[in-house]
PDB file of N, CA and C in Angstrom:
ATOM      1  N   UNK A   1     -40.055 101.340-112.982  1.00  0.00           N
ATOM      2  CA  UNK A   1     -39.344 100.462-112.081  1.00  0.00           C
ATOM      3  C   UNK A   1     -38.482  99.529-112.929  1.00  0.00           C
ATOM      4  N   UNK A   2     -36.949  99.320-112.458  1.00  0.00           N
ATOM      5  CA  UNK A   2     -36.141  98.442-113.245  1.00  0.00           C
ATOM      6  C   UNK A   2     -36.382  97.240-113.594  1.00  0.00           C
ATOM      7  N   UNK A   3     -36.159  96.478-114.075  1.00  0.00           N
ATOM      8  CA  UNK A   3     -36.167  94.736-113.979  1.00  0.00           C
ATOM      9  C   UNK A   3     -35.885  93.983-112.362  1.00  0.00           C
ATOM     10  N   UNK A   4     -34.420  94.951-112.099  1.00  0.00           N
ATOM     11  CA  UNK A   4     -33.471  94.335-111.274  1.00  0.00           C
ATOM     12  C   UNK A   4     -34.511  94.635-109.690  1.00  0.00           C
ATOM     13  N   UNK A   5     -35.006  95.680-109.720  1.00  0.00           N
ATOM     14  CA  UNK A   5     -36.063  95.533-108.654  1.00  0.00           C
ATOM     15  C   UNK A   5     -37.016  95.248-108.276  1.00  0.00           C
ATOM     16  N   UNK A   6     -37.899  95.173-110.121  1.00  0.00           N
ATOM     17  CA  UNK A   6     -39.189  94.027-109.221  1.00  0.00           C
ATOM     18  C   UNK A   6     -38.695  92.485-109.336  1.00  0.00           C
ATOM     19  N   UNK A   7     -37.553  92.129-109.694  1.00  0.00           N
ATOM     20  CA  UNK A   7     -37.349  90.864-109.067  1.00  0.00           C
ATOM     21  C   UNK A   7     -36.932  91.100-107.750  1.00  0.00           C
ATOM     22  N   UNK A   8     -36.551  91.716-106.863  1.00  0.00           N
ATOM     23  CA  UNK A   8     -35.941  92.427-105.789  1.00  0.00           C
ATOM     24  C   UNK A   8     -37.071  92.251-104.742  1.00  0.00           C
ATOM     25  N   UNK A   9     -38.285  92.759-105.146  1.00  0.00           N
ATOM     26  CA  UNK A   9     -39.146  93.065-104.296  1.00  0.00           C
ATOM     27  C   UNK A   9     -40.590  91.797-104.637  1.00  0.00           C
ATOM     28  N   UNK A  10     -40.215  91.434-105.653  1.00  0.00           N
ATOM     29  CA  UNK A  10     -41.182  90.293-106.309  1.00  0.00           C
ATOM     30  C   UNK A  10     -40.751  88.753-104.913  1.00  0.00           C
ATOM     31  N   UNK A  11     -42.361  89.001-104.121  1.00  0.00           N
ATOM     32  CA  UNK A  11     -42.458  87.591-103.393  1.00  0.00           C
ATOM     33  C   UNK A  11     -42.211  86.562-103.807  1.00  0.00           C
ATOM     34  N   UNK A  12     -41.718  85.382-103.089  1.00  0.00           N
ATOM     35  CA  UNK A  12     -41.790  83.756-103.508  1.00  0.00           C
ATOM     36  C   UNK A  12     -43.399  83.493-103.453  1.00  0.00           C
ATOM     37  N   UNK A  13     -44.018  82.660-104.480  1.00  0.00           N
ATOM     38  CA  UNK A  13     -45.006  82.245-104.130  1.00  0.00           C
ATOM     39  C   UNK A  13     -45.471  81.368-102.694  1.00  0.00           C
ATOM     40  N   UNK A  14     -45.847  81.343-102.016  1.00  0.00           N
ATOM     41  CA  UNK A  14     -46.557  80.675-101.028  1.00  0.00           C
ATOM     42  C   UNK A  14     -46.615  79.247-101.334  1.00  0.00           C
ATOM     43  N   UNK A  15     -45.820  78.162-100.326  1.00  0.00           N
ATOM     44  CA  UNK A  15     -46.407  76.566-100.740  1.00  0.00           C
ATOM     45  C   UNK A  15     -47.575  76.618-100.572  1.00  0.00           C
ATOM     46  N   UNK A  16     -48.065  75.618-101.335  1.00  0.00           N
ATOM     47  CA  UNK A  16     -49.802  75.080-101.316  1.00  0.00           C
ATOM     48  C   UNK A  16     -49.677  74.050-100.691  1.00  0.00           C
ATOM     49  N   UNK A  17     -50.126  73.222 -99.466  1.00  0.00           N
ATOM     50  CA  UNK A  17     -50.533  72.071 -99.474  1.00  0.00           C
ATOM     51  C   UNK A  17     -51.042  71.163-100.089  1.00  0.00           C
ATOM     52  N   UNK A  18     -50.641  69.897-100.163  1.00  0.00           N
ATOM     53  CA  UNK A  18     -51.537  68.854-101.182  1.00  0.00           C
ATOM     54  C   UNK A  18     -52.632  68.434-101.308  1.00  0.00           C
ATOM     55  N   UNK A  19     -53.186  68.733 -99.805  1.00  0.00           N
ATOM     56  CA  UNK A  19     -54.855  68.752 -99.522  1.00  0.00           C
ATOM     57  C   UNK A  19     -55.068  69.609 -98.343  1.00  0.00           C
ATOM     58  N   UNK A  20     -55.729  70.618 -99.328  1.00  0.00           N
ATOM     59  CA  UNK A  20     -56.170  72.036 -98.582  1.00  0.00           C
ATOM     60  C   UNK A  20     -57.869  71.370 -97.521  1.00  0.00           C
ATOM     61  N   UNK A  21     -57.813  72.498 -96.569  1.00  0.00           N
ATOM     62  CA  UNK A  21     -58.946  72.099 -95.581  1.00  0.00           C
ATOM     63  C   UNK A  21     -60.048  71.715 -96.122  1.00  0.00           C
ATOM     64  N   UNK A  22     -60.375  70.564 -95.684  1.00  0.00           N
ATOM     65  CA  UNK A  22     -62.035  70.397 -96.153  1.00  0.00           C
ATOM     66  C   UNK A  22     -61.827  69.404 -97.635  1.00  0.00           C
ATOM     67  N   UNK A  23     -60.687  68.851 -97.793  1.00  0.00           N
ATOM     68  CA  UNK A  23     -60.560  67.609 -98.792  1.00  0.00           C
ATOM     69  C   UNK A  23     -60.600  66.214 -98.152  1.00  0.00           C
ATOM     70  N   UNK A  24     -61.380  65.658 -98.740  1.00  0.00           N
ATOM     71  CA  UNK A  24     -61.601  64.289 -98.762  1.00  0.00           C
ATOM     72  C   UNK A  24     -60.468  63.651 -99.312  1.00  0.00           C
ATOM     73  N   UNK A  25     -59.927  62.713 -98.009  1.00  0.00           N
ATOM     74  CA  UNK A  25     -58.493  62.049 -97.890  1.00  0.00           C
ATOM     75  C   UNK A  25     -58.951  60.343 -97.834  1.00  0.00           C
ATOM     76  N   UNK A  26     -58.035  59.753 -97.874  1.00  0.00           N
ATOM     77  CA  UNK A  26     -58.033  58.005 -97.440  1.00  0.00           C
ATOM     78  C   UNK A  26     -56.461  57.973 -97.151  1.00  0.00           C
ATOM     79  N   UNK A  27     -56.927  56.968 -96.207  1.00  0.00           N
ATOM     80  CA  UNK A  27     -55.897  56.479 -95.650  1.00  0.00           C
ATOM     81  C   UNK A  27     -54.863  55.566 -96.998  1.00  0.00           C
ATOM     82  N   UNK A  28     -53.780  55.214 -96.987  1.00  0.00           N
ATOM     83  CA  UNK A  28     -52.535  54.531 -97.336  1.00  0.00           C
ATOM     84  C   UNK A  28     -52.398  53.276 -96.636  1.00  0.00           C
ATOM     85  N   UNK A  29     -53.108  53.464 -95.463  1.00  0.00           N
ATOM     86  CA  UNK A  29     -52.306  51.922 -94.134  1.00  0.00           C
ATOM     87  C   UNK A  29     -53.086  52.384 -93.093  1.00  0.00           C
ATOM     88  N   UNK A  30     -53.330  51.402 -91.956  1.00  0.00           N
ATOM     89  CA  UNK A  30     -54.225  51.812 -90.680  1.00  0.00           C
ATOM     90  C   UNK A  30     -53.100  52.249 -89.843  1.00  0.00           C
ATOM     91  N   UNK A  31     -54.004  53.030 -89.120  1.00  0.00           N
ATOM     92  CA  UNK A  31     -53.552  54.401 -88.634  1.00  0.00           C
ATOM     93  C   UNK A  31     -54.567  54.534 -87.319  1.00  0.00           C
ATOM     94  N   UNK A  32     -54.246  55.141 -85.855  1.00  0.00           N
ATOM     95  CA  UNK A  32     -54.369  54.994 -84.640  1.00  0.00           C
ATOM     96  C   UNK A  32     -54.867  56.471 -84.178  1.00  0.00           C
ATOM     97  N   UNK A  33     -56.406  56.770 -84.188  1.00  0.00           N
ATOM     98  CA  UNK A  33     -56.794  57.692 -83.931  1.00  0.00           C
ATOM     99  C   UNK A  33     -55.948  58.360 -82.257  1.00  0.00           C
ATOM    100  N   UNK A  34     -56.497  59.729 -81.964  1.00  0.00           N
ATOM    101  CA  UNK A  34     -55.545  60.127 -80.773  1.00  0.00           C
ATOM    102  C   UNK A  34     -56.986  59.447 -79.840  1.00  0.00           C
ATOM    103  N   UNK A  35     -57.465  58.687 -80.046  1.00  0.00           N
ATOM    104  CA  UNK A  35     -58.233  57.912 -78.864  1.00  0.00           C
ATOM    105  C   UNK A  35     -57.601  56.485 -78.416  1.00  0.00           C
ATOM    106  N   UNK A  36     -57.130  56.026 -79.861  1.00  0.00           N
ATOM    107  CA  UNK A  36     -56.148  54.586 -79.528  1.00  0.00           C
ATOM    108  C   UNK A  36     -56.622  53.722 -80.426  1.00  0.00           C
ATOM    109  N   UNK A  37     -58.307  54.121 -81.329  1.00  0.00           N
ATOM    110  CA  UNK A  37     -59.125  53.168 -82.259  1.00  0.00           C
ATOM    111  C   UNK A  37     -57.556  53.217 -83.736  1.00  0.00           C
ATOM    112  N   UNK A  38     -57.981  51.888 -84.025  1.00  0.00           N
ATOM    113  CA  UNK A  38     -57.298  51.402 -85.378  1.00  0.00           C
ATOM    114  C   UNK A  38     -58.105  51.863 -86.404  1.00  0.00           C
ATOM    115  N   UNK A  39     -57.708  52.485 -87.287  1.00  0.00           N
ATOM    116  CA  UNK A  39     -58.777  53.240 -88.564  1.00  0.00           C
ATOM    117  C   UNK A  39     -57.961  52.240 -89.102  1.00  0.00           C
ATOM    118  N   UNK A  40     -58.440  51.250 -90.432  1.00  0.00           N
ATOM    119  CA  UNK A  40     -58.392  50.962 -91.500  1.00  0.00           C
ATOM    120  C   UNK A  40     -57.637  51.449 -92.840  1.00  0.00           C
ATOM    121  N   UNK A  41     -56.786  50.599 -93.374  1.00  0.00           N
ATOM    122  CA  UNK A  41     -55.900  51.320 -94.482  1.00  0.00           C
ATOM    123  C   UNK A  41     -57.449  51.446 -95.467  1.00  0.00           C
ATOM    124  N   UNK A  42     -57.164  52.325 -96.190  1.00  0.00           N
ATOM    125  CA  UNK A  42     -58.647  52.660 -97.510  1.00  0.00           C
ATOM    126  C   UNK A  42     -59.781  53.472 -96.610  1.00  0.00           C
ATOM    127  N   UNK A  43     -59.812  53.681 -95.411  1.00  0.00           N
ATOM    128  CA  UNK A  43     -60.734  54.553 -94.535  1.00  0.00           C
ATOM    129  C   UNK A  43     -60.653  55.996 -95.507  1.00  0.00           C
ATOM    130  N   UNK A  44     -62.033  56.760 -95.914  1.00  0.00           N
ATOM    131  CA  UNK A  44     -61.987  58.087 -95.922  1.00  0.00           C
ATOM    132  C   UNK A  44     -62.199  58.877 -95.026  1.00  0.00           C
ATOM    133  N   UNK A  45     -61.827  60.236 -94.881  1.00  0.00           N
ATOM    134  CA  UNK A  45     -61.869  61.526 -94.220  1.00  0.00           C
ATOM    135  C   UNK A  45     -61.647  62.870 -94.710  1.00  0.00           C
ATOM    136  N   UNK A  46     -62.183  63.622 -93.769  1.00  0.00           N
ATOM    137  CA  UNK A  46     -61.814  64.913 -94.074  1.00  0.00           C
ATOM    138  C   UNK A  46     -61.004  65.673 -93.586  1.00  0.00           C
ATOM    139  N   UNK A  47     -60.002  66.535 -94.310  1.00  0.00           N
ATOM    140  CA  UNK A  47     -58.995  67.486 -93.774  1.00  0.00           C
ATOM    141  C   UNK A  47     -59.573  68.323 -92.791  1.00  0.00           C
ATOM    142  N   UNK A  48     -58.841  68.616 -91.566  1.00  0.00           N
ATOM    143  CA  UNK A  48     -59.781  69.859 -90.761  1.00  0.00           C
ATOM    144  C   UNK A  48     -58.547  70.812 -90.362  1.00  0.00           C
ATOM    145  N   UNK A  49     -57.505  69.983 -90.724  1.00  0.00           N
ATOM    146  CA  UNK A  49     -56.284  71.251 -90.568  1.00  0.00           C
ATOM    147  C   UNK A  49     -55.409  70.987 -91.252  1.00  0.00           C
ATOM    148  N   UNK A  50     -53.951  71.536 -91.525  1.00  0.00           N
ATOM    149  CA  UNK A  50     -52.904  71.500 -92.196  1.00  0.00           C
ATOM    150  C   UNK A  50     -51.878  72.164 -91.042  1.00  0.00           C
ATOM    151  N   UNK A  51     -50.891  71.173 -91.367  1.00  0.00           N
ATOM    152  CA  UNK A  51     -49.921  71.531 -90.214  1.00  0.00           C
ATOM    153  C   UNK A  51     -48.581  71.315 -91.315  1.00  0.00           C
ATOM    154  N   UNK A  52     -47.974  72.415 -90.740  1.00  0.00           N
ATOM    155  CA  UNK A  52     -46.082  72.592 -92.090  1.00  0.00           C
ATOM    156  C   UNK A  52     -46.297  72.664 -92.990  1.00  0.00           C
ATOM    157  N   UNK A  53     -47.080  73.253 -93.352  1.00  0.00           N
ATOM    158  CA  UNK A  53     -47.215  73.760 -95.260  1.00  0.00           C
ATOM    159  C   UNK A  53     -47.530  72.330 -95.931  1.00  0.00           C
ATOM    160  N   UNK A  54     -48.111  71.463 -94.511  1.00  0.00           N
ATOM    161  CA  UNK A  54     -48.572  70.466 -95.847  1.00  0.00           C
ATOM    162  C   UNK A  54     -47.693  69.218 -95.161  1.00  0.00           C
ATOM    163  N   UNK A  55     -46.613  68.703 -93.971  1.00  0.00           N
ATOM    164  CA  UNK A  55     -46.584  67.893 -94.009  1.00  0.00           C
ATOM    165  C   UNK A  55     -47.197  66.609 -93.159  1.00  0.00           C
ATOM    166  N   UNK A  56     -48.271  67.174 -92.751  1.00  0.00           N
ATOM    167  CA  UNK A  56     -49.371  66.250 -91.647  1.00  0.00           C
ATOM    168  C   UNK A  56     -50.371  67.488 -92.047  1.00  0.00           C
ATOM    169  N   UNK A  57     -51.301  66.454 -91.336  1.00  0.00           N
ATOM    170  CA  UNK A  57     -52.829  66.817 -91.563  1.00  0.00           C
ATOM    171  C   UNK A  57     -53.866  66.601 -90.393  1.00  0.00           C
ATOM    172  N   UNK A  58     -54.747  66.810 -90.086  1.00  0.00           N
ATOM    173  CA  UNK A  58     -55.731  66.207 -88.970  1.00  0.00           C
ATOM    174  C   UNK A  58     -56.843  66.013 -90.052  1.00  0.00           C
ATOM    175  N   UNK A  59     -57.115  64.511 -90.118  1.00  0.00           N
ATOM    176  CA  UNK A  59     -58.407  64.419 -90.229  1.00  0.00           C
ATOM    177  C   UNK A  59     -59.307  63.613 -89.522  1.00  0.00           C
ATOM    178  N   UNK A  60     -60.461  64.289 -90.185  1.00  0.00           N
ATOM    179  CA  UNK A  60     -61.743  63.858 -89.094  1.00  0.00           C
ATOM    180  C   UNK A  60     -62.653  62.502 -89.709  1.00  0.00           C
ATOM    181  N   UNK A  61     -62.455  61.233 -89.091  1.00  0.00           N
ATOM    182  CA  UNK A  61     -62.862  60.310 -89.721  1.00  0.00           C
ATOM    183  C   UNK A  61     -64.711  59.849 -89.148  1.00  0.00           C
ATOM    184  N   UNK A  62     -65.505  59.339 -89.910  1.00  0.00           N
ATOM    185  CA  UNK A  62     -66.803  59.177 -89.545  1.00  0.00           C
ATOM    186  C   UNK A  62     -67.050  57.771 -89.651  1.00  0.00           C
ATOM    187  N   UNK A  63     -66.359  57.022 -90.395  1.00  0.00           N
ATOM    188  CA  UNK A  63     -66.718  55.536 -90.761  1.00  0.00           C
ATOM    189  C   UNK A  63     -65.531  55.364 -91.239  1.00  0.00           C
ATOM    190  N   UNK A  64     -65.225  53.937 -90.957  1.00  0.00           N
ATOM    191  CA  UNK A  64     -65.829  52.934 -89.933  1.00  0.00           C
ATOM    192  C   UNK A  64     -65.901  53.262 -88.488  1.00  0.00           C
ATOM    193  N   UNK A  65     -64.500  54.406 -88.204  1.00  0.00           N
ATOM    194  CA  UNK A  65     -64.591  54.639 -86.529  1.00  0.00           C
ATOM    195  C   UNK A  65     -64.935  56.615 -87.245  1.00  0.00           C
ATOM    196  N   UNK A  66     -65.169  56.996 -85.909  1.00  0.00           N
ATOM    197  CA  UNK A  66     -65.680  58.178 -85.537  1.00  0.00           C
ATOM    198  C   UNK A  66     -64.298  58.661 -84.969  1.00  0.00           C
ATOM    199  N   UNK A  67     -63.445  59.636 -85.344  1.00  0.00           N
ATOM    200  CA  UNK A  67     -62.212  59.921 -84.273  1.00  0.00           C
ATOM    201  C   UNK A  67     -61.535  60.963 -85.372  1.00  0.00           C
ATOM    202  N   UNK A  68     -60.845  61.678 -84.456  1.00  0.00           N
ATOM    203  CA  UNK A  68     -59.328  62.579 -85.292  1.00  0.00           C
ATOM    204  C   UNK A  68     -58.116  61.907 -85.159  1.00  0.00           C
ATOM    205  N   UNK A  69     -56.991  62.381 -86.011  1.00  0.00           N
ATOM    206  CA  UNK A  69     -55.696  61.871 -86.343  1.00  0.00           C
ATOM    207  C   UNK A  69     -54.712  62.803 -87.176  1.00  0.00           C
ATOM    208  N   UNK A  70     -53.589  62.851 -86.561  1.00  0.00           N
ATOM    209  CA  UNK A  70     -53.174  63.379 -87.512  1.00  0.00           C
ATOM    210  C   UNK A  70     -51.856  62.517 -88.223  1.00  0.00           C
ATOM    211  N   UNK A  71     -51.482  62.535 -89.623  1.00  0.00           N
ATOM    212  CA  UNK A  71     -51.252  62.107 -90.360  1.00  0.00           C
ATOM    213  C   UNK A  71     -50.274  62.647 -91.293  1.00  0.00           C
ATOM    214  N   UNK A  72     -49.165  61.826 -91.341  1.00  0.00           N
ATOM    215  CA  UNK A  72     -48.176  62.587 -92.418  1.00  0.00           C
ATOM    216  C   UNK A  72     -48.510  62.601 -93.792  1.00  0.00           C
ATOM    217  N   UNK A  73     -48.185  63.065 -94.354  1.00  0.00           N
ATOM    218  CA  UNK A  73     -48.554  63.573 -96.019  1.00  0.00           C
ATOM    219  C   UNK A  73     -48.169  62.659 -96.568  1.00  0.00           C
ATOM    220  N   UNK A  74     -47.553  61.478 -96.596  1.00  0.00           N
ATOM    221  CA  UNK A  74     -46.966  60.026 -97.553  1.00  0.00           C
ATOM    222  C   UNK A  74     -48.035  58.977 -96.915  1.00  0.00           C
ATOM    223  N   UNK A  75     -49.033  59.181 -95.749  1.00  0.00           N
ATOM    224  CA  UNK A  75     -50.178  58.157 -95.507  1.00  0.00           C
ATOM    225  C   UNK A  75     -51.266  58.450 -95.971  1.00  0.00           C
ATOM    226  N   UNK A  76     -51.543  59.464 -97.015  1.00  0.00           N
ATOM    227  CA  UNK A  76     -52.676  60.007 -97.586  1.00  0.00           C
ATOM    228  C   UNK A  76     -52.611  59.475 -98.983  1.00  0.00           C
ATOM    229  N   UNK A  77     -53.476  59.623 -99.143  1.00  0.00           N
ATOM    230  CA  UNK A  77     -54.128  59.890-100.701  1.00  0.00           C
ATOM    231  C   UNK A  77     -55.818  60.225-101.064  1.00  0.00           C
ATOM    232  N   UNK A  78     -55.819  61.175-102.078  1.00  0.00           N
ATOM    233  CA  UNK A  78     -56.489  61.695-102.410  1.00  0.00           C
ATOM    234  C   UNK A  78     -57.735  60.721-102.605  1.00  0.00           C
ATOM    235  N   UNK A  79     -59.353  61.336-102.059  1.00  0.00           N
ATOM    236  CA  UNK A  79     -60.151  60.047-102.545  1.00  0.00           C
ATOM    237  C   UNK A  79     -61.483  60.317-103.678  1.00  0.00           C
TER     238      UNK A  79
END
């Protein structure tokens, strides 16, 4: 096989998200579960989905409040 065709037929790699399912996130700033509770900027959670290759997230928070949210990728950080 030539050069010129396995670059031809050679895939783009796949984006990765910045926090794949099931990573432990914190909040950036408080943030308004889809119940209406105020989560706390510095709150941790866990990823339970990925939405756009990564630019929101749903996570599932346990403390201080109990609730889901989803969240753009610049209100996260890694915890």
């Amino acid at each position: 096989m030539s050069f010129e065709t396995m670059h031809t037929l050679r895939k783009a790699p796949d984006a990765s998200p910045l926090f794949p399912e099931l990573s432990v996130v914190a909040t950036l700033r408080d943030a308004v579960t889809d119940d209406g509770v105020t989560v706390p900027a510095g709150s941790r959670g866990t990823v339970v989905a990925v939405y756009a290759a990564g630019a929101a997230y749903e996570v599932e928070f346990a403390r201080p409040i109990i609730g889901n949210m989803t969240l753009p990728v610049e209100a996260l950080a890694a915890a």
